[in-house]
Protein backbone atom coordinates (compact mmCIF):
# COMPACT_ATOMS: atom_id res chain seq x y z
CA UNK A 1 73.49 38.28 150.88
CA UNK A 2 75.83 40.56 151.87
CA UNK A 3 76.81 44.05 151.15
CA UNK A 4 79.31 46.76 153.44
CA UNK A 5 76.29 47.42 155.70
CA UNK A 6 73.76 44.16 155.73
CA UNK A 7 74.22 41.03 155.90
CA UNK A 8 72.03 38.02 155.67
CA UNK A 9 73.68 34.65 156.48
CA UNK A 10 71.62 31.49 157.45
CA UNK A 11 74.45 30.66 159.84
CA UNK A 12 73.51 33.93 161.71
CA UNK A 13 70.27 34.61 163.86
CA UNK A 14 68.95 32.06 161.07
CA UNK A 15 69.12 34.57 158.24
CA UNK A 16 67.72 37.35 159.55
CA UNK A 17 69.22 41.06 158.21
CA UNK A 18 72.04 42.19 160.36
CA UNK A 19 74.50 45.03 159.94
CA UNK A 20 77.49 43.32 159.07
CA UNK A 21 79.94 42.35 160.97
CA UNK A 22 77.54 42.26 164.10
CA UNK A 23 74.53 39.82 164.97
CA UNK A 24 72.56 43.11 165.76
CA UNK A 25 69.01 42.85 163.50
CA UNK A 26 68.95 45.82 161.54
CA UNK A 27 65.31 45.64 162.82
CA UNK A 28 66.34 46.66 165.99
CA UNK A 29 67.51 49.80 164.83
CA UNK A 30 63.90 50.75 163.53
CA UNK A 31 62.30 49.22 167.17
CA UNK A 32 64.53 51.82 169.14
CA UNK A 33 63.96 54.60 166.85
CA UNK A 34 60.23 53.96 166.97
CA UNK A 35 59.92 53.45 170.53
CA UNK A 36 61.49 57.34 170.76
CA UNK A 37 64.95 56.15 171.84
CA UNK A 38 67.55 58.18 170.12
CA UNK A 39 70.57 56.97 168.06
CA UNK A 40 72.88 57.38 170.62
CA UNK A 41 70.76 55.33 172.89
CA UNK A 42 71.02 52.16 170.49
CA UNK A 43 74.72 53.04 169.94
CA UNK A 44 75.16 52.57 173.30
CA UNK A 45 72.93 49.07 174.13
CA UNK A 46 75.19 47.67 170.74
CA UNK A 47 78.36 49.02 170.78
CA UNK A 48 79.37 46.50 167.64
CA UNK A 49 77.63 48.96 165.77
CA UNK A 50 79.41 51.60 164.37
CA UNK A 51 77.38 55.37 164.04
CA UNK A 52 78.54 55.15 160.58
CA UNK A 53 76.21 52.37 159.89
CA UNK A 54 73.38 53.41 161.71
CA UNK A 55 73.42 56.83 159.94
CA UNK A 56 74.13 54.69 156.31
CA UNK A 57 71.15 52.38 157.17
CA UNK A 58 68.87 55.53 157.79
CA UNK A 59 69.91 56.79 154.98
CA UNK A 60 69.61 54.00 152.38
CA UNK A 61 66.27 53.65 153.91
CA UNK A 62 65.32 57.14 153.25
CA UNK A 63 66.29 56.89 149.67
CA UNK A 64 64.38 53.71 149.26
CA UNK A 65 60.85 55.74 150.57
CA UNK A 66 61.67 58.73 148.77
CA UNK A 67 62.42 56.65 145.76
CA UNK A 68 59.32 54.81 146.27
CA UNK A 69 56.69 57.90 146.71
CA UNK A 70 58.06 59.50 143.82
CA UNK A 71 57.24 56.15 141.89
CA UNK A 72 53.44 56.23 142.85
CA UNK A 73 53.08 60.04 142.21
């Protein structure tokens, strides 16, 4: 699968969601923000990754939970 800001490619990190382009786990991204590291933090440990798909990933991601809890209410 692969889209302008994930990709999934058996070939790379065997399959496991990366932002595309990069072999940087979009999980990461969700590890540093969770441990209390800020954006600029990860921007700077993987410099393949643009801030303009960090902030898209957040993003999507917020849509997706907001989408979600509106679904159960």
């Amino acid at each position: 699968m692969t889209d302008t800001l994930i990709e999934r490619n058996p070939d790379i990190l065997g399959g496991t969601p990366v932002f595309a382009g990069t072999r940087v786990p979009v999980r990461i991204l969700m590890e540093h923000l969770e441990a209390g590291d800020r954006l600029d933090d990860f921007l700077m440990d993987y410099p393949t990754v643009s801030r303009h798909q960090a902030v898209a990933l957040l993003e999507r991601a917020t849509t997706m939970l907001v989408s979600t809890d509106e679904a159960a209410a």
